[in-house]
C-alpha atoms as a PDB file:
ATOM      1  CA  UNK A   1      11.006   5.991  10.168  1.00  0.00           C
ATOM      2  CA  UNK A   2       7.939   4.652  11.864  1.00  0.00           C
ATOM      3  CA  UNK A   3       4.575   5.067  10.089  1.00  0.00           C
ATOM      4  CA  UNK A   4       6.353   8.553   8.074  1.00  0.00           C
ATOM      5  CA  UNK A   5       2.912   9.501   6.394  1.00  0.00           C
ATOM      6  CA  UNK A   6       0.453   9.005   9.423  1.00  0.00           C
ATOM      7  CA  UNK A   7      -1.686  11.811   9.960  1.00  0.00           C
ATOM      8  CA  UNK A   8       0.081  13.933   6.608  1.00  0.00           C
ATOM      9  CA  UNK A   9      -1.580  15.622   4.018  1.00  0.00           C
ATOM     10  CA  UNK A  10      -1.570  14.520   0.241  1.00  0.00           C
ATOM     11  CA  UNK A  11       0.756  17.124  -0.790  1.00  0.00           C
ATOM     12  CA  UNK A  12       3.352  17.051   2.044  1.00  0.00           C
ATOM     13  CA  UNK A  13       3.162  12.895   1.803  1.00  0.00           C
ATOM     14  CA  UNK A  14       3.894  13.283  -2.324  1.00  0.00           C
ATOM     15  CA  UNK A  15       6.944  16.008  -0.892  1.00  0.00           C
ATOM     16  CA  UNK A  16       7.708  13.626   1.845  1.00  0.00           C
ATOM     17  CA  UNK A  17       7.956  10.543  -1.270  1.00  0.00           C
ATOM     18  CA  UNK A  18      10.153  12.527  -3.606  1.00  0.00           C
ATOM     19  CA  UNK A  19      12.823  13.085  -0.673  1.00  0.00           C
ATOM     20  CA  UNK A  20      12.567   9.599   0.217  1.00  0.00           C
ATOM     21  CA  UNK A  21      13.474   8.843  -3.239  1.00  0.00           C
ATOM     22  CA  UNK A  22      16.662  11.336  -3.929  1.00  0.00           C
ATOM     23  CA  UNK A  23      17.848   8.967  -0.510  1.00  0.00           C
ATOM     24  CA  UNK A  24      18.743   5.837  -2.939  1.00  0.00           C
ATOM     25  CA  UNK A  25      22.786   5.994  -1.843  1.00  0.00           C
ATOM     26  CA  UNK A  26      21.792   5.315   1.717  1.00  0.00           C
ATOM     27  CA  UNK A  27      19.962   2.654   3.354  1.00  0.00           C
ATOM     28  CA  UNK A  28      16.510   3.797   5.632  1.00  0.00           C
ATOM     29  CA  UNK A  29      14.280   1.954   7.295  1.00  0.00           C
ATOM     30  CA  UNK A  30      10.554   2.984   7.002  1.00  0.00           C
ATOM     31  CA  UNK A  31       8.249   0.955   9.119  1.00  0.00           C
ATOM     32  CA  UNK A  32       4.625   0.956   7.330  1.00  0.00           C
ATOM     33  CA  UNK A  33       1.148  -0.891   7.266  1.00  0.00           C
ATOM     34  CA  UNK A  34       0.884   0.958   3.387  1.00  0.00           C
ATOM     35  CA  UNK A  35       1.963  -1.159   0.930  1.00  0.00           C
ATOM     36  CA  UNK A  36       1.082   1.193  -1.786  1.00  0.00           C
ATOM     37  CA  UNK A  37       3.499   2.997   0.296  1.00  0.00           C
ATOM     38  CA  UNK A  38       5.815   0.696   0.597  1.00  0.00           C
ATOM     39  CA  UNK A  39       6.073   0.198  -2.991  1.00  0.00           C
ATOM     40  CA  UNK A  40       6.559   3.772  -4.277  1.00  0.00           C
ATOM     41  CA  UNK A  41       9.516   4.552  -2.002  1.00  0.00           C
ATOM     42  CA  UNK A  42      11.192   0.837  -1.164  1.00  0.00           C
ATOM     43  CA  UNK A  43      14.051  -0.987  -3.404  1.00  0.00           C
ATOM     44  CA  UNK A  44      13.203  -4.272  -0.917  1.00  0.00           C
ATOM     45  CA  UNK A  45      10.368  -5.129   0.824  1.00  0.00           C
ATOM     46  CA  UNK A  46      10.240  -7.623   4.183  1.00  0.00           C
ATOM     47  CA  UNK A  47       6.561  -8.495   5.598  1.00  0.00           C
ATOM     48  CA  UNK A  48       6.792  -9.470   9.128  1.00  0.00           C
ATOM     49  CA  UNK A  49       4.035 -11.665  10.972  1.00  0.00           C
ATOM     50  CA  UNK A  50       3.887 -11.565  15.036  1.00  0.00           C
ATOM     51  CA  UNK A  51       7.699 -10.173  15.227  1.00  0.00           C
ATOM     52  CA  UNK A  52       8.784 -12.643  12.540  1.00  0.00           C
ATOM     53  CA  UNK A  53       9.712 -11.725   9.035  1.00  0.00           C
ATOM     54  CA  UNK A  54       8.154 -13.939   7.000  1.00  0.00           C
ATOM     55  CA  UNK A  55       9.160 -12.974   3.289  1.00  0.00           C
ATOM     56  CA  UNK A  56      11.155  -9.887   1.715  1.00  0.00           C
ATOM     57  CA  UNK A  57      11.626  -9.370  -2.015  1.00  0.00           C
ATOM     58  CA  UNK A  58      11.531  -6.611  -3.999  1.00  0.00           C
ATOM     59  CA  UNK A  59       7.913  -5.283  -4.529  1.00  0.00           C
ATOM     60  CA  UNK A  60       7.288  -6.711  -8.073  1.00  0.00           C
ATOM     61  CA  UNK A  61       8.594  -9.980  -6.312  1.00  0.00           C
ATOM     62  CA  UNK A  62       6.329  -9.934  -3.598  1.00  0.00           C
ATOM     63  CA  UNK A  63       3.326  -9.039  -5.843  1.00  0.00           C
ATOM     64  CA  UNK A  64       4.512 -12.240  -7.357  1.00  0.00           C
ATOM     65  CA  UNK A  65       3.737 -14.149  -4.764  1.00  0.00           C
ATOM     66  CA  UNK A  66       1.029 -12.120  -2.560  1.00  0.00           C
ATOM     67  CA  UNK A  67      -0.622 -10.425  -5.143  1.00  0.00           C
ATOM     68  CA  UNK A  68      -4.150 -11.325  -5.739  1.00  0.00           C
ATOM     69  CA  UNK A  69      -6.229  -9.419  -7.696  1.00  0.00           C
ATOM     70  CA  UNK A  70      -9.869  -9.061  -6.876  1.00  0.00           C
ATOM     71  CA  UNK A  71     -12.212  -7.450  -9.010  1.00  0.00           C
ATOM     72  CA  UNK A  72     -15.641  -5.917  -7.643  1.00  0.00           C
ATOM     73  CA  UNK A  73     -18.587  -5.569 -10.031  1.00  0.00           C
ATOM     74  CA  UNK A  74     -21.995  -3.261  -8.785  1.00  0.00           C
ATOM     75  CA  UNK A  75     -24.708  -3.178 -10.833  1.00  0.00           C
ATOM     76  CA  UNK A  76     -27.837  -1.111 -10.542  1.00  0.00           C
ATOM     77  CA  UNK A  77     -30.683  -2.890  -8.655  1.00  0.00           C
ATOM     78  CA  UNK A  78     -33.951  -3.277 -11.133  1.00  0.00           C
ATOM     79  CA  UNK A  79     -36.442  -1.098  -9.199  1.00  0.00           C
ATOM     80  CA  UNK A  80     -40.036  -2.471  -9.516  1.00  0.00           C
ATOM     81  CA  UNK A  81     -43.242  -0.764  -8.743  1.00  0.00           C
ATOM     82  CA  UNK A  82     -44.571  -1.799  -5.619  1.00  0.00           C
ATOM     83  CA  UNK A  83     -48.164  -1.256  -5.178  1.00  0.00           C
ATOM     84  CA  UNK A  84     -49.096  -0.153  -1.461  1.00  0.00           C
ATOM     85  CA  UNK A  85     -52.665  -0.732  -1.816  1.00  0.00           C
END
């Protein structure tokens, strides 16, 4: 399957995931630039780089490896009065 949730709705992709998952005796291919995606539905994992796979695991593995974790903090600007006078 190429790119199976592009263009779906929430509720048919979460409908399209649980039938992906009852699938576990058979082997599929599903083609996808979601790893979130990826990771709900896949046993095994391969990343491929210009045509070239370049790493599979499973997705625990991979997070492993690939994995960072970045962590954005906002804060409230200070407002100050600004006189216009």
């Amino acid at each position: 399957m190429d790119e199976a949730s592009n263009g779906v709705d929430p509720i048919s992709r979460k409908n399209l995931y649980t039938y992906l998952k009852t699938m576990k005796a058979t082997s599929s291919l599903l083609i996808t630039h979601r790893i979130d995606e990826a990771e709900k539905i896949c046993d095994k994992i391969a990343i491929m780089n210009d045509g070239q796979f370049i790493d599979s695991d499973d997705p625990i593995g991979l997070k492993d490896k690939y994995g960072n974790v970045f962590i954005l903090q906002v804060e409230p600007m200070v407002h100050t009065a600004v006189s216009l006078e």
